[in-house]
Every structure is written in structure tokens, then in C-alpha cells.
PDB file of N, CA and C in Angstrom:
ATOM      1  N   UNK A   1       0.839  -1.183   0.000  1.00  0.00           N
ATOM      2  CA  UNK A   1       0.000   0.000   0.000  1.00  0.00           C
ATOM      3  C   UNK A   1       0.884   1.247   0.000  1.00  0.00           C
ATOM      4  N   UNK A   2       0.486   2.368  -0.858  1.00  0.00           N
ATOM      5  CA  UNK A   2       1.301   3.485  -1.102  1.00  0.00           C
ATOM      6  C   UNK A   2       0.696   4.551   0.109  1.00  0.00           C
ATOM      7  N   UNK A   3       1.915   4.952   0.964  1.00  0.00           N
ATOM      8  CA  UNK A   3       1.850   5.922   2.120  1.00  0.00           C
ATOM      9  C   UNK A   3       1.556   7.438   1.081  1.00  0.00           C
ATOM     10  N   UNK A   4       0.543   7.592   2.198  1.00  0.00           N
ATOM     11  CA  UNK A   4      -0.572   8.891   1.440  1.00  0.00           C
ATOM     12  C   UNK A   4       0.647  10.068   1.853  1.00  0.00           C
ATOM     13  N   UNK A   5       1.407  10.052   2.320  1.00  0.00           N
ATOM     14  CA  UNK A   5       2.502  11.041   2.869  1.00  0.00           C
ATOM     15  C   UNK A   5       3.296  11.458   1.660  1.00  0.00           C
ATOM     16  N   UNK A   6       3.403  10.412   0.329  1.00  0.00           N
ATOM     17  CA  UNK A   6       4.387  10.593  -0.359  1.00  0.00           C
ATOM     18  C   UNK A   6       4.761  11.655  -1.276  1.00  0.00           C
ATOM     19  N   UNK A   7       3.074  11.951  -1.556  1.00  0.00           N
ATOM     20  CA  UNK A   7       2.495  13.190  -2.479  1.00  0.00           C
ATOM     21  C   UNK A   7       1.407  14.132  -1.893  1.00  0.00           C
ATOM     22  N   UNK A   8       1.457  14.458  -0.730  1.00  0.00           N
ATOM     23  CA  UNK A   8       0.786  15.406  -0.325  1.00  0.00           C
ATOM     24  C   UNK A   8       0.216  16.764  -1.296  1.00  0.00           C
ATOM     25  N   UNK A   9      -1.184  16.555  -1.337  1.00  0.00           N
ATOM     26  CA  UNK A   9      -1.739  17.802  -2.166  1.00  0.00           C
ATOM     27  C   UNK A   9      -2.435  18.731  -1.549  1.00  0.00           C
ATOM     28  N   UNK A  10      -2.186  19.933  -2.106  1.00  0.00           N
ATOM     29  CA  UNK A  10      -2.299  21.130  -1.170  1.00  0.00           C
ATOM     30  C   UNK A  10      -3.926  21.557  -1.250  1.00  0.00           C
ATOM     31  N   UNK A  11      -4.425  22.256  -0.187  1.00  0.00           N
ATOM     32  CA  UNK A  11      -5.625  22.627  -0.317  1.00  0.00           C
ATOM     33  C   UNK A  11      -5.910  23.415   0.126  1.00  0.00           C
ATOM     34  N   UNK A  12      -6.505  24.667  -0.339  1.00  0.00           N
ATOM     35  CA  UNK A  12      -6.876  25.681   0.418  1.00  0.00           C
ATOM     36  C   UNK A  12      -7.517  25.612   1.499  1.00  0.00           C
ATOM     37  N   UNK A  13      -9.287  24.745   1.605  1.00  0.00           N
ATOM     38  CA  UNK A  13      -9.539  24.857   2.863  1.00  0.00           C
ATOM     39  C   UNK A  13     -10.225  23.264   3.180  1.00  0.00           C
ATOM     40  N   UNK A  14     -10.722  22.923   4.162  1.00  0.00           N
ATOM     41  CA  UNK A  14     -11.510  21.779   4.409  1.00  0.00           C
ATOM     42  C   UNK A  14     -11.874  21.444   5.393  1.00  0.00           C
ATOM     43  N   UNK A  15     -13.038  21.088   4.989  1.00  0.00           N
ATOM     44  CA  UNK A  15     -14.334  20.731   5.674  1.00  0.00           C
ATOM     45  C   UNK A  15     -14.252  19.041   6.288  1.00  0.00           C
ATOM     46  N   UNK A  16     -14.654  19.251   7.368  1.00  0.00           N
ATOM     47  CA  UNK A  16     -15.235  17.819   8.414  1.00  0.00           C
ATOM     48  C   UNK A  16     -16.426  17.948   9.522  1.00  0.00           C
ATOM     49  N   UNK A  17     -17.029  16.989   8.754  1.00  0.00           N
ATOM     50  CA  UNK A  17     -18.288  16.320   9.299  1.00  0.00           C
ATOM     51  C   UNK A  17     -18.207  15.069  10.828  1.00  0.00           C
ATOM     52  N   UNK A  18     -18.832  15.126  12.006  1.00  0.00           N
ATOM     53  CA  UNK A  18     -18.942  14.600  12.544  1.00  0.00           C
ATOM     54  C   UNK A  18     -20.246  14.385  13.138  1.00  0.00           C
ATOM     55  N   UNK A  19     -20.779  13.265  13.000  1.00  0.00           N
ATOM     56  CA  UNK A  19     -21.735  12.938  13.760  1.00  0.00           C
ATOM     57  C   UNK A  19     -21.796  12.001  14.852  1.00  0.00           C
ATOM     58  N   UNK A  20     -23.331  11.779  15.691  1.00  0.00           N
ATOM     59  CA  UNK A  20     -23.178  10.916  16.504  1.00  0.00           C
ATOM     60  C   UNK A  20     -23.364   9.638  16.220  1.00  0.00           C
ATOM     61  N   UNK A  21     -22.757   8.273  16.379  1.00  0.00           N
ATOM     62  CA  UNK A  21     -23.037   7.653  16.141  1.00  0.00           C
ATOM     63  C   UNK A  21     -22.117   6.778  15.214  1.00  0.00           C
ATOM     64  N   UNK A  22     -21.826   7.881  14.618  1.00  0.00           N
ATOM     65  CA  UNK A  22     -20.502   7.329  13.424  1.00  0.00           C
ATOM     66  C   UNK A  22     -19.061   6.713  13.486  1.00  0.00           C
ATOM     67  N   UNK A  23     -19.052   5.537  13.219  1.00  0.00           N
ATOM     68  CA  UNK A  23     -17.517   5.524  13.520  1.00  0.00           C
ATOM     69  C   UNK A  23     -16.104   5.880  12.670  1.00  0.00           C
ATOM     70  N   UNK A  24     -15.513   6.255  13.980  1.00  0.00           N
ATOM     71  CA  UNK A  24     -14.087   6.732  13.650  1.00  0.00           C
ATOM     72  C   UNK A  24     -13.297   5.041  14.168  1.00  0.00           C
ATOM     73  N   UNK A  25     -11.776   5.552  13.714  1.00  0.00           N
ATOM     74  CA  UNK A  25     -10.815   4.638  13.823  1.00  0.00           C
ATOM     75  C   UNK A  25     -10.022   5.657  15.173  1.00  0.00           C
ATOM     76  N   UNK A  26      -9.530   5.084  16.234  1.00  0.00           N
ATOM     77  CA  UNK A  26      -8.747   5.668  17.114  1.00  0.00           C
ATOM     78  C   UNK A  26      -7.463   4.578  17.788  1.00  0.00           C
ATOM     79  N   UNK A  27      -6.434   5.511  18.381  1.00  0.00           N
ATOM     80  CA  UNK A  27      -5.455   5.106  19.183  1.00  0.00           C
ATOM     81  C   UNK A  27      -4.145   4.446  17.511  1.00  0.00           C
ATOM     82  N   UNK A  28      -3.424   4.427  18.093  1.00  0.00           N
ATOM     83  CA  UNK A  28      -1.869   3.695  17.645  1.00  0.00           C
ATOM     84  C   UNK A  28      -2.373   2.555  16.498  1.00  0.00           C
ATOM     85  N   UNK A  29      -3.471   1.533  16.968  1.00  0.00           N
ATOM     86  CA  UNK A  29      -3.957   0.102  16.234  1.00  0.00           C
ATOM     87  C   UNK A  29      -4.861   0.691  15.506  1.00  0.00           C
ATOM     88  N   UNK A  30      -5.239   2.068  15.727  1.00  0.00           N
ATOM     89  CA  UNK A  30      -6.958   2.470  14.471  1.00  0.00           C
ATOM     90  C   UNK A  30      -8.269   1.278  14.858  1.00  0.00           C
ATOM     91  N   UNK A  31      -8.251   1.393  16.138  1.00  0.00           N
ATOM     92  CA  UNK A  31      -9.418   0.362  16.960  1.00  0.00           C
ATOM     93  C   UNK A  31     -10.394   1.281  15.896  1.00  0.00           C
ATOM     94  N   UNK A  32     -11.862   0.460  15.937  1.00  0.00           N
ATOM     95  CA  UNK A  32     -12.634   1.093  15.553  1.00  0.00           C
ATOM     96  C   UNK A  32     -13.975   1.697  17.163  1.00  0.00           C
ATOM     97  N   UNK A  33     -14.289   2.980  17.091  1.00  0.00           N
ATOM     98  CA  UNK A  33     -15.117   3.317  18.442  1.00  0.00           C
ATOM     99  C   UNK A  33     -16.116   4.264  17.601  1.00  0.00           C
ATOM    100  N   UNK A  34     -16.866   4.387  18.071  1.00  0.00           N
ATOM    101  CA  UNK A  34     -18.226   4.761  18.047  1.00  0.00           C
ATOM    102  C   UNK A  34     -18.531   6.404  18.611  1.00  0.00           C
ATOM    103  N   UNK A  35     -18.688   7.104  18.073  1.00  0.00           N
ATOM    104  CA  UNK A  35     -19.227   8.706  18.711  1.00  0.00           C
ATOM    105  C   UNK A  35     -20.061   8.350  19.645  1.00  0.00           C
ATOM    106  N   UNK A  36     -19.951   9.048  20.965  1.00  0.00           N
ATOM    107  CA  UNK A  36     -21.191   9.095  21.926  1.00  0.00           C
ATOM    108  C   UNK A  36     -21.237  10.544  21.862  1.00  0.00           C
ATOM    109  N   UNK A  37     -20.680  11.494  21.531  1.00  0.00           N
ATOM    110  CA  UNK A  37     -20.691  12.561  22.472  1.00  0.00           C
ATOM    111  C   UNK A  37     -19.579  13.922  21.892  1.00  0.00           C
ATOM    112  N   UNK A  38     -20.620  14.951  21.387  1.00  0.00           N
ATOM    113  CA  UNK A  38     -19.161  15.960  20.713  1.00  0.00           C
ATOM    114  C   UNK A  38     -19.262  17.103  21.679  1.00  0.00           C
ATOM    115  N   UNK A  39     -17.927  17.970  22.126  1.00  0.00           N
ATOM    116  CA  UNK A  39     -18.482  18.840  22.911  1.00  0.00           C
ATOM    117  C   UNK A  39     -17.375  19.924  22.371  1.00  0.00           C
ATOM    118  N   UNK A  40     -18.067  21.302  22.257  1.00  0.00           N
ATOM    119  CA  UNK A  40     -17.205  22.715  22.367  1.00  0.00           C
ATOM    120  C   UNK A  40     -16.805  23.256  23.597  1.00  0.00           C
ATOM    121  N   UNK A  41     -15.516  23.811  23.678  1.00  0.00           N
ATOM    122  CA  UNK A  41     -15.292  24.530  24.553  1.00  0.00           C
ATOM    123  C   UNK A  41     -14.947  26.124  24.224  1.00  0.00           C
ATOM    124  N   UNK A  42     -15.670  26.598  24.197  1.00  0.00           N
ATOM    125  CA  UNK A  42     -15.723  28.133  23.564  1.00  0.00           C
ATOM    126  C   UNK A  42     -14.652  29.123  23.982  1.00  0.00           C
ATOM    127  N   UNK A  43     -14.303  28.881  25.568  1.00  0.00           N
ATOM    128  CA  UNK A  43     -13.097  29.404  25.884  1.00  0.00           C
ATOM    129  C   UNK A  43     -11.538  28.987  25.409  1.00  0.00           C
ATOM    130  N   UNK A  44     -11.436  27.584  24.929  1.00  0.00           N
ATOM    131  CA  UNK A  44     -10.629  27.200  25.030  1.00  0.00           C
ATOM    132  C   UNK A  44     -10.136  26.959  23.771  1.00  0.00           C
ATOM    133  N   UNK A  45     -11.597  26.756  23.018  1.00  0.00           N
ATOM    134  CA  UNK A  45     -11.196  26.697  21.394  1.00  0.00           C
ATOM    135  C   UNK A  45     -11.634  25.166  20.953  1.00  0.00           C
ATOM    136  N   UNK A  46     -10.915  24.668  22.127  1.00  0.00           N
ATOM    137  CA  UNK A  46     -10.675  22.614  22.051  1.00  0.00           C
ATOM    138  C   UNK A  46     -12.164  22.286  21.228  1.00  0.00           C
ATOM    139  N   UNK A  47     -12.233  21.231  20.685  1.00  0.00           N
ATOM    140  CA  UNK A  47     -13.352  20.774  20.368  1.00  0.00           C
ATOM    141  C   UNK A  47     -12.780  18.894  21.070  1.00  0.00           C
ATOM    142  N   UNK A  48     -13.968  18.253  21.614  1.00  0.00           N
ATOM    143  CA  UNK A  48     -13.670  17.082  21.986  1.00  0.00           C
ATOM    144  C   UNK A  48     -14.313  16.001  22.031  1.00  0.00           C
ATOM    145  N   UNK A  49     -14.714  14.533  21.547  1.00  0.00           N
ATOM    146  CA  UNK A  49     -15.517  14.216  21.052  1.00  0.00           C
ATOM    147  C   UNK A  49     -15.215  12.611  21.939  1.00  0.00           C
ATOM    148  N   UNK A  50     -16.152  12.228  22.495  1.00  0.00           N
ATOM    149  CA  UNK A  50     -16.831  11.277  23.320  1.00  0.00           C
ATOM    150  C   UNK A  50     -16.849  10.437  22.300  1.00  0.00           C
ATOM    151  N   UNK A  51     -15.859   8.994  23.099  1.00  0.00           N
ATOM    152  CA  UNK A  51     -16.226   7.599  21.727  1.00  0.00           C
ATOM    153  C   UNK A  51     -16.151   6.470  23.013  1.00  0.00           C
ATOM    154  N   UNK A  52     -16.648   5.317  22.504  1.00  0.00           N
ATOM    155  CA  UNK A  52     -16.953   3.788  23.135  1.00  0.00           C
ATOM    156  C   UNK A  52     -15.813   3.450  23.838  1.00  0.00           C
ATOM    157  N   UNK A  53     -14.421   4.139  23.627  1.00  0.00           N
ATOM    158  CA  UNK A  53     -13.383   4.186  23.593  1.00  0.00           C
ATOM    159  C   UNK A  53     -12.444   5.436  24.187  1.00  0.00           C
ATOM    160  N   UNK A  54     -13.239   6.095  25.378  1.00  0.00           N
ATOM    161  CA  UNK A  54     -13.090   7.347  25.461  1.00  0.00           C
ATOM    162  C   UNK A  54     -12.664   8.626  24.953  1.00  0.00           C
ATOM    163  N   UNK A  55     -12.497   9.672  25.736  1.00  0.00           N
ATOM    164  CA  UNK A  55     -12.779  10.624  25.001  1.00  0.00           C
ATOM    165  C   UNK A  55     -11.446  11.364  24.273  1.00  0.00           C
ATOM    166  N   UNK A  56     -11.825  11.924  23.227  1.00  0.00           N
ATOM    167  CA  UNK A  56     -10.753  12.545  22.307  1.00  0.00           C
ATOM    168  C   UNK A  56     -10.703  13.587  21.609  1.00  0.00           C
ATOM    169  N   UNK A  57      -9.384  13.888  21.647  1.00  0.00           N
ATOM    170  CA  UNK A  57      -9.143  15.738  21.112  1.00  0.00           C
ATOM    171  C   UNK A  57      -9.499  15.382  19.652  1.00  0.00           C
ATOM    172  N   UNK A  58     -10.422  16.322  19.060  1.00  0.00           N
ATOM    173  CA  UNK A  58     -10.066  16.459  17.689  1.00  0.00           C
ATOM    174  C   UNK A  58      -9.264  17.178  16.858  1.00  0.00           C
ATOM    175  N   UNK A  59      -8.861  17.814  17.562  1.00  0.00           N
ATOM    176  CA  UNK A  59      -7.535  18.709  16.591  1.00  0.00           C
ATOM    177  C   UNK A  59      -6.415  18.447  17.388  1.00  0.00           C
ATOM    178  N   UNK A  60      -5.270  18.877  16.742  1.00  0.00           N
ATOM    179  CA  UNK A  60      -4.070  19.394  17.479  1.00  0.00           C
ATOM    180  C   UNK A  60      -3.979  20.700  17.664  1.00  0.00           C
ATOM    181  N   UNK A  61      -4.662  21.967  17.155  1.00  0.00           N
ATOM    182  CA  UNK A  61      -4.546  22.982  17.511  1.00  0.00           C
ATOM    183  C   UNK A  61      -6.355  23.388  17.928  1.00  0.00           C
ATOM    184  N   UNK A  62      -6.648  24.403  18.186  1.00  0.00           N
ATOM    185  CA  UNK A  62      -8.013  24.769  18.272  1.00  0.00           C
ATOM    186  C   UNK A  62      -7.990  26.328  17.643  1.00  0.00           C
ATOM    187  N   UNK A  63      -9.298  26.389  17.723  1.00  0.00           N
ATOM    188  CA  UNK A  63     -10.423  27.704  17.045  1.00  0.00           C
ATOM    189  C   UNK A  63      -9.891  28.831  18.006  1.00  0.00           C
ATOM    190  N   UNK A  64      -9.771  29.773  17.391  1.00  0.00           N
ATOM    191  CA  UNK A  64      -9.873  30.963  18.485  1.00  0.00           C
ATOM    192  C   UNK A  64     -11.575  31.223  19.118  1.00  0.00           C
ATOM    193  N   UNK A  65     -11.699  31.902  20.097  1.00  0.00           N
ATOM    194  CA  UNK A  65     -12.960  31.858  20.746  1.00  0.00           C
ATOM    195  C   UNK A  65     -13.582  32.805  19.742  1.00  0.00           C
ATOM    196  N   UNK A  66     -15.255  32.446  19.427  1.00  0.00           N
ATOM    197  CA  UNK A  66     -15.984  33.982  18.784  1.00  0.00           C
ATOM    198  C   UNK A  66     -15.167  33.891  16.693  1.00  0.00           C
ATOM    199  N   UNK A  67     -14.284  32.674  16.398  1.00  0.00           N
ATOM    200  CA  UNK A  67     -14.268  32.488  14.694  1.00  0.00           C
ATOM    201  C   UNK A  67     -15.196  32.349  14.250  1.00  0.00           C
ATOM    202  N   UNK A  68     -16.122  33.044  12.973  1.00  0.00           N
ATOM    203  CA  UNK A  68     -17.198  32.830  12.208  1.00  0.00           C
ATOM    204  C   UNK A  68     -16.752  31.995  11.230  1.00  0.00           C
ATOM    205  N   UNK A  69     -17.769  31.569  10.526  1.00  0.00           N
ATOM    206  CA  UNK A  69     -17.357  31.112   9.029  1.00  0.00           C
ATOM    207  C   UNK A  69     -16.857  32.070   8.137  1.00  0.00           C
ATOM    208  N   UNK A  70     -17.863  33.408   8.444  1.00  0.00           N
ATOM    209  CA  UNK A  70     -17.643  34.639   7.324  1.00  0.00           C
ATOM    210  C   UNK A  70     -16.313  35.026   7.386  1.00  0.00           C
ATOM    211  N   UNK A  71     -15.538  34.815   8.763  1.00  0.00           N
ATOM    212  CA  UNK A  71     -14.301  35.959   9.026  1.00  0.00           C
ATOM    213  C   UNK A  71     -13.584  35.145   8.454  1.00  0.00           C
ATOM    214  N   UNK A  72     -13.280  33.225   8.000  1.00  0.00           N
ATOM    215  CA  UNK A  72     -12.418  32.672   7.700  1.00  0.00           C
ATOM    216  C   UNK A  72     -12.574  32.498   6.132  1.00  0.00           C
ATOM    217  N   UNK A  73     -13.687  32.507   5.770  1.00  0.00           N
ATOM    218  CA  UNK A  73     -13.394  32.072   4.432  1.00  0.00           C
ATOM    219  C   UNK A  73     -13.300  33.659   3.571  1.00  0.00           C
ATOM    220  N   UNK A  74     -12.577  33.593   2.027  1.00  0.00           N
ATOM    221  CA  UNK A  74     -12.541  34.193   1.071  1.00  0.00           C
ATOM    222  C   UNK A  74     -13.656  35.042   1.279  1.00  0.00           C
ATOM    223  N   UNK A  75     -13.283  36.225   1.177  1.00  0.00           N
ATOM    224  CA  UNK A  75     -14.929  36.858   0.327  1.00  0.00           C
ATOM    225  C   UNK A  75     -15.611  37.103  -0.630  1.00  0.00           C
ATOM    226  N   UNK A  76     -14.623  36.249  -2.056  1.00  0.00           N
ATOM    227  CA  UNK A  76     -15.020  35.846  -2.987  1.00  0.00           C
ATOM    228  C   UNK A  76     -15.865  34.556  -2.749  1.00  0.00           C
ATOM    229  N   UNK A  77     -15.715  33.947  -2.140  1.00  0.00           N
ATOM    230  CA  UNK A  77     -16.704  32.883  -2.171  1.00  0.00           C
ATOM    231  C   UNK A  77     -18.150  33.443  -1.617  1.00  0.00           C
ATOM    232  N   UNK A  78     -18.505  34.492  -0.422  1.00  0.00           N
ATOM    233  CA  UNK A  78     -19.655  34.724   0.177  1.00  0.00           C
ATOM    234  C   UNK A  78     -20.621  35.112  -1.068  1.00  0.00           C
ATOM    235  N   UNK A  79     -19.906  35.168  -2.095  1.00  0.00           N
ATOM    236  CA  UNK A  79     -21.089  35.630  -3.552  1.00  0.00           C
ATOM    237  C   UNK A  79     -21.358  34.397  -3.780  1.00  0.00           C
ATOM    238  N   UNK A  80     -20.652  32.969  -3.978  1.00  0.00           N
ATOM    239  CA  UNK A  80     -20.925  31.995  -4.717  1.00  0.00           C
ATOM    240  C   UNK A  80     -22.021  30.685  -4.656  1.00  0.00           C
TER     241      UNK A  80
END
């Protein structure tokens, strides 16, 4: 299997979906666990998401407190 690392393609921006219920792959082995539970922390930025398998950071960095969609994306796109 060819490591997705080899050719990294660049992207301006992107989008992720999480729901409840859905499974993700987690830990070192890519166990498979189950969403129970997504939570914001508005002060902190963190976003953190409850699995069968406890709970987990979804980013490595976080949101500043009070980011819109409008303030991050292009404002060529708000026409499109």
C-alpha cells in the first residue's frame, strides 16, 4: 500500500463532518469506536468528542474563541 505522505496535495480549505453515532478509527492500532458525544469549549477553542473508547481531542490545535465562518473564508466565495 502506497503511504498517502508521499504526495501530499495542497488545499486551500476543508471541511469535516462529525456525527453521533458514526464511527471513527482511534489510538496507535486504528481500533474502531463509536461517537457518543461531541463537545465545544468556547473558551478554550478545544473541540472534543466522546467515543466507546473514550474521550478525544479532535484537533491538534483549536479555534480561536468567537471564529465565524464569514471571518475565515474568502470573500469571494460569500457571492458563490
Amino acid at each position: 500500500m502506497k503511504n498517502v505522505m508521499e504526495n501530499p496535495m495542497k488545499i486551500s480549505t476543508f471541511d469535516l463532518s462529525l456525527a453521533l453515532g458514526q464511527t471513527i478509527l482511534v489510538g496507535q492500532k486504528k481500533e474502531p469506536a463509536e461517537i457518543t458525544k461531541i463537545e465545544f469549549f468556547e473558551k478554550s477553542g478545544e473541540l472534543v468528542i466522546g467515543t466507546t473508547r473514550g474521550p478525544r481531542k479532535a484537533f491538534t490545535f483549536s479555534l480561536p474563541a468567537g471564529t465565524r465562518e464569514e471571518e475565515v473564508m474568502c470573500p469571494a466565495d460569500k457571492y458563490r
